[in-house]
Protein backbone atom coordinates (compact mmCIF):
# COMPACT_ATOMS: atom_id res chain seq x y z
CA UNK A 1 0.00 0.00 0.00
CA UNK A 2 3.11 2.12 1.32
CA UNK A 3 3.83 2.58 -2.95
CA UNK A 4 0.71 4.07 -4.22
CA UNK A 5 1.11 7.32 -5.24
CA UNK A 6 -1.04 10.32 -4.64
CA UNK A 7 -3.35 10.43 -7.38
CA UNK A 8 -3.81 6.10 -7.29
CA UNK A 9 -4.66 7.28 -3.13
CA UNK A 10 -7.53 9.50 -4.62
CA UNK A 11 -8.53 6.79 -6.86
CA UNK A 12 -9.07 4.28 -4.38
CA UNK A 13 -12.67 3.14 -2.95
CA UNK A 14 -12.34 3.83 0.39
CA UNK A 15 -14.44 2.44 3.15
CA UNK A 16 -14.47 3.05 7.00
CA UNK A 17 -12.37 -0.51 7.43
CA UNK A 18 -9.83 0.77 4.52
CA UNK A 19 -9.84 3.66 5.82
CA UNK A 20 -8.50 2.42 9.36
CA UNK A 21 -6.15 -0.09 7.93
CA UNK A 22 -4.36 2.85 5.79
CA UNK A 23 -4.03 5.06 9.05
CA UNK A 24 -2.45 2.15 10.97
CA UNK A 25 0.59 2.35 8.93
CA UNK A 26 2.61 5.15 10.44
CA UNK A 27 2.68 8.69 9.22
CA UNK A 28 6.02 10.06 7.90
CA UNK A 29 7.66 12.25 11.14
CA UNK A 30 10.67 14.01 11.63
CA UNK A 31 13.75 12.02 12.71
CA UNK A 32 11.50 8.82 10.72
CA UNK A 33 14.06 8.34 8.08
CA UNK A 34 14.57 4.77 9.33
CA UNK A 35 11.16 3.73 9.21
CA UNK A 36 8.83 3.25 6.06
CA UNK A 37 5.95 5.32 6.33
CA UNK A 38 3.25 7.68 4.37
CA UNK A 39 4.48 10.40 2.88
CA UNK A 40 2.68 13.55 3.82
CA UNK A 41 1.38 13.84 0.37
CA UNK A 42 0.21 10.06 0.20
CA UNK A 43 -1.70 11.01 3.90
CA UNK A 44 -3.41 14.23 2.35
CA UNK A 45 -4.28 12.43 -0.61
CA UNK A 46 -6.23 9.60 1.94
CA UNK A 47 -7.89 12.68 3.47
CA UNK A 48 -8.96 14.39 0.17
CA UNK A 49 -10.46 10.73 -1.03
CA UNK A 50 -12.04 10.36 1.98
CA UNK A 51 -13.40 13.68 2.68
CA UNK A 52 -15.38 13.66 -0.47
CA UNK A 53 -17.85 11.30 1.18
CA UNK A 54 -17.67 12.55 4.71
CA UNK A 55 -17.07 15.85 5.31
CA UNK A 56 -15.04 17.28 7.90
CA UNK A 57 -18.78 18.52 9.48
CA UNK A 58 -19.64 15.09 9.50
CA UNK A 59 -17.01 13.23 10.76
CA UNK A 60 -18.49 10.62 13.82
CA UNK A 61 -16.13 8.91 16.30
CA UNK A 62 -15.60 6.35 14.45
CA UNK A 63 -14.41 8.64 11.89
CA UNK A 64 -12.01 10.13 14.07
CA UNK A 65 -10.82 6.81 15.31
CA UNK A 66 -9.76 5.64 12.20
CA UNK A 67 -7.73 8.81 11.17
CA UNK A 68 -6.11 8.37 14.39
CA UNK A 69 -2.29 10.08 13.73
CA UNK A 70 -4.03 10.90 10.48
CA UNK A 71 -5.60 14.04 12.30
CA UNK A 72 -2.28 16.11 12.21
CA UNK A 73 -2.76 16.13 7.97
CA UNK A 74 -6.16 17.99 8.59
CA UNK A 75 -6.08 22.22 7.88
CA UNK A 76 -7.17 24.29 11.15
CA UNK A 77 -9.79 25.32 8.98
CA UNK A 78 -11.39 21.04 8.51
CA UNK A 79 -10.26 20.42 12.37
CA UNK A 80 -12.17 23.65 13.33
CA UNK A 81 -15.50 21.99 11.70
CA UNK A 82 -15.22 18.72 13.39
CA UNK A 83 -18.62 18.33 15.82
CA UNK A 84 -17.69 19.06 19.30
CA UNK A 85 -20.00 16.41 20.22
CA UNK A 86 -17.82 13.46 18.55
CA UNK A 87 -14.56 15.13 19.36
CA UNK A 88 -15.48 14.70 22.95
CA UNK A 89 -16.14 10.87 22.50
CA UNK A 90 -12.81 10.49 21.49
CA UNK A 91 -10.62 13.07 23.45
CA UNK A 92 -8.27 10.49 24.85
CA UNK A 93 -7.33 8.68 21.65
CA UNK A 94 -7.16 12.53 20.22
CA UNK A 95 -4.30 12.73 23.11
CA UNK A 96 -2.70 10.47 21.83
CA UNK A 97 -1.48 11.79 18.74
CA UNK A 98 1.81 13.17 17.84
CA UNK A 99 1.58 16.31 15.66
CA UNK A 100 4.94 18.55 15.03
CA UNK A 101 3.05 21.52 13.40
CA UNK A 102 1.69 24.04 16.19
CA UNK A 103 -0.80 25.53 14.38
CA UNK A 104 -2.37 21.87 14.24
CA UNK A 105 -1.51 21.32 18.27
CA UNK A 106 -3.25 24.74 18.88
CA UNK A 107 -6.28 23.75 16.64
CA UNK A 108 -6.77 21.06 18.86
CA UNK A 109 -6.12 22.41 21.72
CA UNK A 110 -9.49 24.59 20.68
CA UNK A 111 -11.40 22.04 20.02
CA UNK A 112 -10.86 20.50 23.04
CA UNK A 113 -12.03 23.36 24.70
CA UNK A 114 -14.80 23.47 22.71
CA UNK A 115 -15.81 19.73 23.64
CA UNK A 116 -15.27 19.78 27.45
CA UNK A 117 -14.73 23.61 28.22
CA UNK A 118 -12.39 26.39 28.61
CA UNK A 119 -8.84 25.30 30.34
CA UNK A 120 -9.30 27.32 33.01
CA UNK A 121 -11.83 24.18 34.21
CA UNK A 122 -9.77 21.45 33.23
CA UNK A 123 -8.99 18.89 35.79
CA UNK A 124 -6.55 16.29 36.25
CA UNK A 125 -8.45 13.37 34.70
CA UNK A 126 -9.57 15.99 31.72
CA UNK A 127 -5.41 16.68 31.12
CA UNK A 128 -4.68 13.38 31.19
CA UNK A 129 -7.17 12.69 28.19
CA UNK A 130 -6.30 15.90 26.42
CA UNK A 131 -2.48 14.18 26.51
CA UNK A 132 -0.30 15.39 23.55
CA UNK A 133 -2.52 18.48 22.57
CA UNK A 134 -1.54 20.30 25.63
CA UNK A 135 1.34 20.94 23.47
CA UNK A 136 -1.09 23.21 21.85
CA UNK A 137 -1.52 25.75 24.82
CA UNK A 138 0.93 29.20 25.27
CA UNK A 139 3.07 30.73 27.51
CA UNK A 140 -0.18 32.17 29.10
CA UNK A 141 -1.88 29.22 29.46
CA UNK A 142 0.54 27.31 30.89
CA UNK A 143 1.27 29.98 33.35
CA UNK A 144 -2.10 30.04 34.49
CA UNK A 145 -2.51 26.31 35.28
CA UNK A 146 -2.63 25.56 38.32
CA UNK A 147 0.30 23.40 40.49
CA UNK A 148 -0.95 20.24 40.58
CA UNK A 149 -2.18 20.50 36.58
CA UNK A 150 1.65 21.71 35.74
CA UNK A 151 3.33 18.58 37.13
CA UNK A 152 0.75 16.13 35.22
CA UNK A 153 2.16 17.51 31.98
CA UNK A 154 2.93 14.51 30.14
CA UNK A 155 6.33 14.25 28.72
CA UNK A 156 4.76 13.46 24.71
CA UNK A 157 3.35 17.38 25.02
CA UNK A 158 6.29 18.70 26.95
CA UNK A 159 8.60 17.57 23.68
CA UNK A 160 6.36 19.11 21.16
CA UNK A 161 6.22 22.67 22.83
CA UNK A 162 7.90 25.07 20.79
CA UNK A 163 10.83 26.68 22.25
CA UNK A 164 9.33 30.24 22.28
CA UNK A 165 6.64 29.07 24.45
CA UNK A 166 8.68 26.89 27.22
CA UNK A 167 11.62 29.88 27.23
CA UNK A 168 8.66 32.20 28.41
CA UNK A 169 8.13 30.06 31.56
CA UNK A 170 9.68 30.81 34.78
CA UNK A 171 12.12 28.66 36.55
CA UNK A 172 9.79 28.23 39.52
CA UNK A 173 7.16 26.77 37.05
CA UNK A 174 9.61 24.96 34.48
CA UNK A 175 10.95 23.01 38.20
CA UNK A 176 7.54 21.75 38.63
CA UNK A 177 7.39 19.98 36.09
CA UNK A 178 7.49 16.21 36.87
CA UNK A 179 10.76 14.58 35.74
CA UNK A 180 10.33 12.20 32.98
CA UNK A 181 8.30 15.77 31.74
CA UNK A 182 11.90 17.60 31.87
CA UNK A 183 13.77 14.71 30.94
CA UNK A 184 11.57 14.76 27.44
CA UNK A 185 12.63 18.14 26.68
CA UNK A 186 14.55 18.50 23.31
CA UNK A 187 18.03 19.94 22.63
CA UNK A 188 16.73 22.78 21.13
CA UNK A 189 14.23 23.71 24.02
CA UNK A 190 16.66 23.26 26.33
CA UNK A 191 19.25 25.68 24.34
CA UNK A 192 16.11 28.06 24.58
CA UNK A 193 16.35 28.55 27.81
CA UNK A 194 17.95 30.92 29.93
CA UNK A 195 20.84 30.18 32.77
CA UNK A 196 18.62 30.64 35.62
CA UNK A 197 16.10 28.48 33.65
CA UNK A 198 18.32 25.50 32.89
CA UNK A 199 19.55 25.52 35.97
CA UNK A 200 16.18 24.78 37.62
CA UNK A 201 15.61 22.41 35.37
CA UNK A 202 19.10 20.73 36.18
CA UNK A 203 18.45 20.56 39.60
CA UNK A 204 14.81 19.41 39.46
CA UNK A 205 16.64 16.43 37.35
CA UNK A 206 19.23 15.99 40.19
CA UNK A 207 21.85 16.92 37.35
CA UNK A 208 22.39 19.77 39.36
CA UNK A 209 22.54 20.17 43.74
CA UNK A 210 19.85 21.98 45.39
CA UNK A 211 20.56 25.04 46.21
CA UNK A 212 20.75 26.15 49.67
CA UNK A 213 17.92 27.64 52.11
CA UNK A 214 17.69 31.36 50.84
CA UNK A 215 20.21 30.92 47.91
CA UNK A 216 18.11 31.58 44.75
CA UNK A 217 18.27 29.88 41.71
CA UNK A 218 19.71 33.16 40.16
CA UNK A 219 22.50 32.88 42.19
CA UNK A 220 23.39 29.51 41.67
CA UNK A 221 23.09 30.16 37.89
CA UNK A 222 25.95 32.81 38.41
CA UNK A 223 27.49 30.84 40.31
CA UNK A 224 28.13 28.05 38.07
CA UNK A 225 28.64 30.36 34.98
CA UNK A 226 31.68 31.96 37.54
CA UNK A 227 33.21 28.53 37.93
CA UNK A 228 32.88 27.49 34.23
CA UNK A 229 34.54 30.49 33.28
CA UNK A 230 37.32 30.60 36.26
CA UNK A 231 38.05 27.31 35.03
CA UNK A 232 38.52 28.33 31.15
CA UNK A 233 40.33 30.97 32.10
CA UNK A 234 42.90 29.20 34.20
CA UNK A 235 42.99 26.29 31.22
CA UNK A 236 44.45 28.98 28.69
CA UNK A 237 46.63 30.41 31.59
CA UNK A 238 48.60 27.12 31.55
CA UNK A 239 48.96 27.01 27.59
């Protein structure tokens, strides 16, 4: 199936069951180039086929099911006309879904809003449905969540935040993170950050000491960036 092209894709006659047994083969992803998987223009060509029978207005559960990963290959515009109603049926597989584009995670981020209400009423047991699309909230949002919601994060929608929103964090709320959250961070994320930043994330990883009692993280940023560059400095002296 993996070597029909496009335009055979739109051809085909496709059926809920077909439908399902496409979307179970995995969807191209960055860092996939070991693994043999849709193109994205073999999974929009699947949509198109499909959508020309059921609508993006119309899509049921079942409908959603079957997309699955699928569901990342959808415009804001076709996710914004899915039916709250059968969204909500099928929040926790939506979690489950691993889209790189923001302006997809954000899409469903509203829709989930739209299905179960605004985040400011989320609970625990709603986050841990909602899963992966969390990635979809901002700076804001995050800031606003309470304690408890912060460290249920999980660490699939901690990796897919984009580095402008996680750098906007402070390091109080970045520590409280849970740790398999902060140890899913990305290179690039972490580069983001800022010394004081890092550092609280360092130490919330036990890479890093706990400061002590009335020693800010600040200062044991400076600290650190003192040593590091004591110790360069000394290197070259003996060259």
């Amino acid at each position: 199936m993996l070597s029909l092209s496009p335009e055979e894709l739109r051809k085909l006659n496709l059926t809920i069951d077909t439908l399902e047994a496409l979307t179970n083969l995995p969807l191209a992803q960055q860092n996939m180039t070991d693994v043999v998987a849709w193109s994205v223009d073999q999974a929009n060509a699947i949509l198109m086929n499909y959508f020309e029978n059921v609508p993006p207005p119309n899509l049921t559960a079942v409908d959603l099911t079957a997309l699955g990963q699928f569901i990342c290959c959808m415009t804001v515009e076709q996710i914004a006309q899915i039916s709250a109603a059968e969204y909500r049926s099928v929040i926790a597989k939506m979690g489950q879904v691993t889209c790189l584009q923001q302006e997809t995670l954000v899409a469903l981020k509203n829709k989930s809003e739209e299905a179960i209400g605004s985040l400011s009423s989320w609970t625990t047991s709603i986050l841990l449905q909602i899963g992966n699309v969390a990635a979809g909230m901002n700076s804001l949002e995050l800031s606003s969540m309470s304690e408890d919601l912060l460290k249920l994060l999980p660490p699939g929608a901690v990796s897919l935040f984009p580095e402008n929103v996680l750098k906007e964090l402070s390091p109080k709320l970045l520590s409280l993170l849970n740790p398999e959250s902060l140890a899913s961070m990305t290179t690039a994320q972490r580069d983001a950050l800022n010394p004081e930043q890092l550092t609280a994330v360092k130490t919330a990883l036990g890479e890093l000491p706990p400061p002590p009692e009335g020693f800010s993280q600040l200062s044991l940023s400076n600290t650190i960036t003192q040593i590091s560059s004591s110790h360069w400095q000394e290197s070259h002296l003996l060259m």
